[in-house]
Protein backbone atom coordinates (compact mmCIF):
# COMPACT_ATOMS: atom_id res chain seq x y z
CA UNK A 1 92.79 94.18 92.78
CA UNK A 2 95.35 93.60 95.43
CA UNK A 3 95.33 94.94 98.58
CA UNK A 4 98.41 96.70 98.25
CA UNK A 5 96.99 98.29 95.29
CA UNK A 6 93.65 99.72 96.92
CA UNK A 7 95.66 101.16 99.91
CA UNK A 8 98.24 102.76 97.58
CA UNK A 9 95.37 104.43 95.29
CA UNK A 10 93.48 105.01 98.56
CA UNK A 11 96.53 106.73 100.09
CA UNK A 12 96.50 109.04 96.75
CA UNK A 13 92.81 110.67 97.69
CA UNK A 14 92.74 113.77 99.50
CA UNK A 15 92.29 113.87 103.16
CA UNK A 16 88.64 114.47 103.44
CA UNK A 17 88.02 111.48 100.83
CA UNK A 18 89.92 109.58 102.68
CA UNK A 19 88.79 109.78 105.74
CA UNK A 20 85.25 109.72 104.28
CA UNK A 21 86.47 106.00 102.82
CA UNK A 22 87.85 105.11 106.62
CA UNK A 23 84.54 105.73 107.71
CA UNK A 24 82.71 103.37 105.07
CA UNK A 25 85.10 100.64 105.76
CA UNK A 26 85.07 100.93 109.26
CA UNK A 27 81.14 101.32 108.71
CA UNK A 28 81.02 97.76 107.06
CA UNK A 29 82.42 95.73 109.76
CA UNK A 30 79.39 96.53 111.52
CA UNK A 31 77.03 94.04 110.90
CA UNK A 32 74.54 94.06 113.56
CA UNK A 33 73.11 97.23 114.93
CA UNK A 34 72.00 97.42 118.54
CA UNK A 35 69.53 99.80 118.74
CA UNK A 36 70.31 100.62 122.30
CA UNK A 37 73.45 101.97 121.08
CA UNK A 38 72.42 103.35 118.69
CA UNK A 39 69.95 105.53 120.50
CA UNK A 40 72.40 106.10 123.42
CA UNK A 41 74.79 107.79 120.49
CA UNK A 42 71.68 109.66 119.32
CA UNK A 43 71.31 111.34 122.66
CA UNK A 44 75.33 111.94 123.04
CA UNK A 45 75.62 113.54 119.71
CA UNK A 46 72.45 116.06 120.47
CA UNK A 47 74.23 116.81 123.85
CA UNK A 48 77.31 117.89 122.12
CA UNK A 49 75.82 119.55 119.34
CA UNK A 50 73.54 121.65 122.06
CA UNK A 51 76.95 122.81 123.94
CA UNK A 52 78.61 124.12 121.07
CA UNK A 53 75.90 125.88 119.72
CA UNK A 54 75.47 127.77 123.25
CA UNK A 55 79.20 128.30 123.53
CA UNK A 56 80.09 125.69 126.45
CA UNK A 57 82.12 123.30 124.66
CA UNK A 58 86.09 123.97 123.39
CA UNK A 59 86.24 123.17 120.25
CA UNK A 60 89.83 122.52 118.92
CA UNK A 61 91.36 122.23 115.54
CA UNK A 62 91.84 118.73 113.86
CA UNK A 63 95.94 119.53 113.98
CA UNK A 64 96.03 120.30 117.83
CA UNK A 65 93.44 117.07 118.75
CA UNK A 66 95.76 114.74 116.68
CA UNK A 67 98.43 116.35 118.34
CA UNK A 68 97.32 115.97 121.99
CA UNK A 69 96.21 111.72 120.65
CA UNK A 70 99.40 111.21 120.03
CA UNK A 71 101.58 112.87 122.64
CA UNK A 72 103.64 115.29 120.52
């Protein structure tokens, strides 16, 4: 299959399946995995998860974090 031809069918999946297939393919490029890193984003990811669940972080819909990415 062409290229052209997996990114038009990919572009036909719904959001959330697409973005789930972003993730794989981004996923793959990683070949080596540094298990500093790895730990370090271990660590982050509890952090954040412990300041939403008591209330300290501002969480923000998808639309309105795109929005503020990209300047509109």
């Amino acid at each position: 299959m062409q290229t052209e031809e997996v990114l038009r069918e990919a572009l036909k999946l719904p959001a959330e399946a697409r973005a789930a297939l972003a993730g794989s393919l981004l996923d793959s490029l990683d070949d080596a995995i540094d298990d500093d890193v790895e730990k370090a984003w271990e660590i982050e990811i509890a952090r954040r998860i412990k300041e939403i669940d008591e209330g300290r972080a501002e969480l923000v819909p998808w639309s309105e974090a795109r929005r503020r990415i990209i300047g509109e």
